[in-house]
Protein backbone atom coordinates (compact mmCIF):
# COMPACT_ATOMS: atom_id res chain seq x y z
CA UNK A 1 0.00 0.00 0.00
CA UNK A 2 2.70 2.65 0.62
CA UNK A 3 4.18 2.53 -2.97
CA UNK A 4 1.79 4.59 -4.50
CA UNK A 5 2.47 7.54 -2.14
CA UNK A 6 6.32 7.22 -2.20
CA UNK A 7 6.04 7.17 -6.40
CA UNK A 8 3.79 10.31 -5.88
CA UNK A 9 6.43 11.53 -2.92
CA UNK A 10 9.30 11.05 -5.56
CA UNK A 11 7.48 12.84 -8.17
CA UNK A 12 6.49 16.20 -6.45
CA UNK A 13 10.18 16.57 -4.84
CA UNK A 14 11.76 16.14 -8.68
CA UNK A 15 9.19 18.54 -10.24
CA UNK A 16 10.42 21.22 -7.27
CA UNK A 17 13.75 20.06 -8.11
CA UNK A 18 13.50 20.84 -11.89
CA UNK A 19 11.45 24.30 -10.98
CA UNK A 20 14.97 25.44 -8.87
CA UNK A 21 16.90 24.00 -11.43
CA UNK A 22 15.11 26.48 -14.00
CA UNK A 23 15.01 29.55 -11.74
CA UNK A 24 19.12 28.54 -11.26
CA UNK A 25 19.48 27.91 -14.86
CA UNK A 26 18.00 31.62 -15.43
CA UNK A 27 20.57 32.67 -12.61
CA UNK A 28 23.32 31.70 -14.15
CA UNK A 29 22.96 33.38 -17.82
CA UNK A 30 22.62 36.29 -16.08
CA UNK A 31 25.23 36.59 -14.11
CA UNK A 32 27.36 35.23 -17.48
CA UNK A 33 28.69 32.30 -15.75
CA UNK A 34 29.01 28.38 -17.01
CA UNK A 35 28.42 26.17 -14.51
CA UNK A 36 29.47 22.84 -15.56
CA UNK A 37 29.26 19.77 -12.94
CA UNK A 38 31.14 16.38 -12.61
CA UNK A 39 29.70 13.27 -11.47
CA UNK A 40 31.32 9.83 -10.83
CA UNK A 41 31.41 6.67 -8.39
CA UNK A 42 33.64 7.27 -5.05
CA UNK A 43 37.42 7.19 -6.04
CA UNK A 44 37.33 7.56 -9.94
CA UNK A 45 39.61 10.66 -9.81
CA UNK A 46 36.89 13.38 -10.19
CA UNK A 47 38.22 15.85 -7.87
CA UNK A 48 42.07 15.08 -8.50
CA UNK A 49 41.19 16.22 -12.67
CA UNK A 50 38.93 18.98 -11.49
CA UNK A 51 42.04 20.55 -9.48
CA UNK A 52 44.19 20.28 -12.71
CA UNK A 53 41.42 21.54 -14.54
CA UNK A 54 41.07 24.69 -12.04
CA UNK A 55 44.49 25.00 -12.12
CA UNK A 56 44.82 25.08 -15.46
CA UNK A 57 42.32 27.58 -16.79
CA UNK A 58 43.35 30.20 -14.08
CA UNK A 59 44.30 32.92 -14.84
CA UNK A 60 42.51 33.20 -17.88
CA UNK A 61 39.47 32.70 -16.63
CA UNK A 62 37.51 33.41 -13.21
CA UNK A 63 36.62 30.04 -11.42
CA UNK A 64 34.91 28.75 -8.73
CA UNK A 65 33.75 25.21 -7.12
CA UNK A 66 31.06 23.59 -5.04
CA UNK A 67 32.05 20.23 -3.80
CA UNK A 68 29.71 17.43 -2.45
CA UNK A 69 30.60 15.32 0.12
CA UNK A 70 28.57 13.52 2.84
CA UNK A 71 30.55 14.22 5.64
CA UNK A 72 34.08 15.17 5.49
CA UNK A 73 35.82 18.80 3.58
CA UNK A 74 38.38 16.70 2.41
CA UNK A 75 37.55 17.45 -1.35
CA UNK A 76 37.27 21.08 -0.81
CA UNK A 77 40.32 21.44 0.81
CA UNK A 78 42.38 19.57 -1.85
CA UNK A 79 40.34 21.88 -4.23
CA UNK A 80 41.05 25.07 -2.91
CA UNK A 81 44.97 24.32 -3.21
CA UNK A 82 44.65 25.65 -7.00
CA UNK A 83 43.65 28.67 -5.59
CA UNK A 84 40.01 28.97 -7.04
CA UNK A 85 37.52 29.79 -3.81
CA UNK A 86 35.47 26.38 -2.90
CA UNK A 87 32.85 25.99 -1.23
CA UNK A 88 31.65 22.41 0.13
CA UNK A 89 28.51 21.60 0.91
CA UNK A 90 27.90 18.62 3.19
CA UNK A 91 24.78 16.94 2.31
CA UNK A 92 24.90 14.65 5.78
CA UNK A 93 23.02 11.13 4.44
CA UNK A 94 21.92 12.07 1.63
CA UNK A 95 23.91 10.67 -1.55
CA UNK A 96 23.71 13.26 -3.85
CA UNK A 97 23.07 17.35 -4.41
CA UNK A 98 20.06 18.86 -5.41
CA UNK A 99 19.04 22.43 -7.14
CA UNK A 100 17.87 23.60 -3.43
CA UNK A 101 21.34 22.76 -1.75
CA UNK A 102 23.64 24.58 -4.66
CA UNK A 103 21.10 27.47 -4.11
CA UNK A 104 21.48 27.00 -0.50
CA UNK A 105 25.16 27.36 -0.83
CA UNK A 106 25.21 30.21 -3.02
CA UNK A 107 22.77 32.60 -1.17
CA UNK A 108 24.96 31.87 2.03
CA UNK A 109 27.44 33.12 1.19
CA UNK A 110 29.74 31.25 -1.07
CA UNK A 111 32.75 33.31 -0.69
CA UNK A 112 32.23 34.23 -4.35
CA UNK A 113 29.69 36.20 -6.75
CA UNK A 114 28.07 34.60 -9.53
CA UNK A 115 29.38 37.84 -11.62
CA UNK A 116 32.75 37.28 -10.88
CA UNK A 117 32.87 34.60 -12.64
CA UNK A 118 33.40 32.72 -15.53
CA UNK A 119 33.11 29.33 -14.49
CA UNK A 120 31.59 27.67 -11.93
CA UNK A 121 32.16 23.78 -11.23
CA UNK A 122 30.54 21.94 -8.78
CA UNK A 123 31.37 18.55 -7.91
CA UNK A 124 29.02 15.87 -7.19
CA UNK A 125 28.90 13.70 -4.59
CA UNK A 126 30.62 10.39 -5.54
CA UNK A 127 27.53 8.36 -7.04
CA UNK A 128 26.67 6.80 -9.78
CA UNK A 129 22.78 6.43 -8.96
CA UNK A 130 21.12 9.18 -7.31
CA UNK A 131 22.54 12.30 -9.07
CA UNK A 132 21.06 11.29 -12.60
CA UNK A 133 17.63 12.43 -11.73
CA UNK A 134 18.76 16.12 -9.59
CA UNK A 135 19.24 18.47 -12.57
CA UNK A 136 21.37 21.62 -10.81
CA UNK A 137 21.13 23.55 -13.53
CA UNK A 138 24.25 23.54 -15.44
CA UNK A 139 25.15 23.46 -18.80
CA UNK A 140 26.86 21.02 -19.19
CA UNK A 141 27.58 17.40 -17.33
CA UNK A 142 30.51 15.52 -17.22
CA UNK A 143 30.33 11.61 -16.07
CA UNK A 144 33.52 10.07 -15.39
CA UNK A 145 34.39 6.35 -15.31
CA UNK A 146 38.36 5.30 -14.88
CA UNK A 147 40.06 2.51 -15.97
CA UNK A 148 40.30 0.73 -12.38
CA UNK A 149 36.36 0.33 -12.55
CA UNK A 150 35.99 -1.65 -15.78
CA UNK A 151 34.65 -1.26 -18.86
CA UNK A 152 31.33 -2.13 -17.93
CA UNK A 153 30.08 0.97 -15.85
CA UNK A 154 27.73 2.42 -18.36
CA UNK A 155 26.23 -1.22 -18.73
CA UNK A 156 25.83 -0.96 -15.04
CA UNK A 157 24.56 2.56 -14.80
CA UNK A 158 22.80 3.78 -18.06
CA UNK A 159 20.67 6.57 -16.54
CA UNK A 160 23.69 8.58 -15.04
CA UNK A 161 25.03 8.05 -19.04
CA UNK A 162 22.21 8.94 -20.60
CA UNK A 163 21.56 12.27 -18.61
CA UNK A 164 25.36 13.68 -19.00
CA UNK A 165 26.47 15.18 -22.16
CA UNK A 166 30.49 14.15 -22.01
CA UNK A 167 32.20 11.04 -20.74
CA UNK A 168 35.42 11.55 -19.65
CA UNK A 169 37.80 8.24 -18.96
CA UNK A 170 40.28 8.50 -16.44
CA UNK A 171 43.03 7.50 -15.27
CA UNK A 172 44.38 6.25 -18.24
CA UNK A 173 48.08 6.07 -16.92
CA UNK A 174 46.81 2.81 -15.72
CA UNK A 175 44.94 1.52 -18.32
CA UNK A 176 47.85 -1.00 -19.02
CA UNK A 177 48.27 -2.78 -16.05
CA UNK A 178 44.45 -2.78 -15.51
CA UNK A 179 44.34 -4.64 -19.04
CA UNK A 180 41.33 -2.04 -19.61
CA UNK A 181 39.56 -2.02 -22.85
CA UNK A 182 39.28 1.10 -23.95
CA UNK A 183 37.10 -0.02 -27.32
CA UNK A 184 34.99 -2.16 -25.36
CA UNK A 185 34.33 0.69 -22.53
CA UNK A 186 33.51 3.38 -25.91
CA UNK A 187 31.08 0.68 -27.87
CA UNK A 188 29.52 -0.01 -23.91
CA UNK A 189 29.22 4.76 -23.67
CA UNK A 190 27.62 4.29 -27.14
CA UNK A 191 25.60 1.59 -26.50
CA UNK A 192 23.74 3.60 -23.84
CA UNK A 193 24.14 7.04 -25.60
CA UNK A 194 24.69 6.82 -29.23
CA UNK A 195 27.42 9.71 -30.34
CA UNK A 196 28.02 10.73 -26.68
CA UNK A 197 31.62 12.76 -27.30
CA UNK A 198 34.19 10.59 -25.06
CA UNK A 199 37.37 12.64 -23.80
CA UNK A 200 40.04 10.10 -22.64
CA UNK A 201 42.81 12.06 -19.39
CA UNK A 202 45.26 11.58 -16.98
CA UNK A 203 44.81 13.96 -14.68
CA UNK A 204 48.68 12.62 -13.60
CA UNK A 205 50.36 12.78 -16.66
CA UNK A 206 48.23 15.35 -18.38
CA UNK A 207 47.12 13.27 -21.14
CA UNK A 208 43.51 14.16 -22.67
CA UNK A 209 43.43 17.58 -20.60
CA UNK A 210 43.99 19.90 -23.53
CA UNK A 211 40.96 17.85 -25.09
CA UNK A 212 38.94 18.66 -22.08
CA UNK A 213 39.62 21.97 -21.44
CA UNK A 214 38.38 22.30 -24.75
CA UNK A 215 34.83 21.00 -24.57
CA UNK A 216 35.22 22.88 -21.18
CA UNK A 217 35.87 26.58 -23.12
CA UNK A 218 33.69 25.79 -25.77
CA UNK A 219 30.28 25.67 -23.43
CA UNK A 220 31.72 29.29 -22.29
CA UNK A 221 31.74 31.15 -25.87
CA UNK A 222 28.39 29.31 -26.69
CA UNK A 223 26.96 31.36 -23.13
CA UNK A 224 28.69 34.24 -24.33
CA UNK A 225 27.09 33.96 -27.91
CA UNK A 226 23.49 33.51 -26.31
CA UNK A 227 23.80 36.38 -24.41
CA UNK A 228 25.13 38.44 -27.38
């Protein structure tokens, strides 16, 4: 008897979500800022490539983060070593962020305008299940499998696929003593999103990243071209 009312619970807390994902959406073209998020399982490198990706685009171009976590600032901390402000938001039990908790974060003071910027990343908690149905309003998502995880992980998890726009593989340093097949992980992203762009890194050796930080530009001069 109570699955009815927890399908009809689920359904009015996503339809606020995507309402506050809107209004933030709004926010953020016009303040002129690309907000770009990265999602993943625990441990697949997320936040070790988004600190070479801060890194990297700094000083050219005004950055900021919001990190995810469910208990510790350990991410933000690491973060904030690139020198970008960071903000972490601890989301307690819950496994993933919503529209209402960025929002949350921003009005309280994130340490940074929306104006300032030109980039603002926020960082997902590490899950593979939960984030695919909390749109935050970004343009564009990132999901990011590495090479210690297999090549099966969009088999596994098709939603989170489906709903990013990039995959990024990672941790290709190790791809040869994992004995990871790269062509069978691509045909597997395909499989679940035909002609999903796949961007190959190591955030260690810095293979991929130029690749990256292209798709990562790009999403900035089509913002700046809507606005114009």
């Amino acid at each position: 008897m109570s699955q009815p009312r927890l399908v009809e619970v689920r359904q009015r807390v996503l339809k606020q979500n995507d309402l506050l994902a809107r209004e933030l959406r709004e926010c953020f073209h016009r303040a002129g800022v690309a907000v770009i998020s990265f999602v993943s399982s625990p441990g697949a490198g997320k936040t070790a490539l988004l600190e070479t990706v801060l890194t990297r685009l700094q000083p050219e171009y005004r950055v900021a983060a919001l990190v995810g976590d469910l208990a510790t600032e350990n991410d933000a901390v690491r973060l904030a070593r690139s020198g970008a402000p960071v903000r972490q938001i601890v989301t307690g039990t819950v496994c993933h962020l919503d529209a209402q908790m960025v929002q949350r974060a921003l009005d309280g003071g994130a340490g940074f305008s929306l104006e300032s910027l030109d980039f603002l990343f926020i960082e997902n908690v590490g899950n593979l299940v939960c984030p695919s149905s909390y749109d935050l309003g970004e343009n564009l998502r990132f999901v990011l499998m590495s090479v210690t995880e297999g090549e099966d992980k969009p088999l596994k998890y098709p939603t989170i696929f489906y709903t990013a726009d990039v995959a990024i593989i990672a941790k290709m340093d190790l791809a040869a003593a994992t004995e990871f097949d790269l062509e069978a992980a691509r045909r597997n992203i395909q499989s679940v999103r035909p002609g999903m762009p796949v961007i190959c890194v190591s955030a260690k050796q810095g293979a991929g990243l130029e690749d990256l930080l292209g798709a990562i530009t790009a999403v900035r001069k089509v913002s700046e071209a809507a606005r114009a």
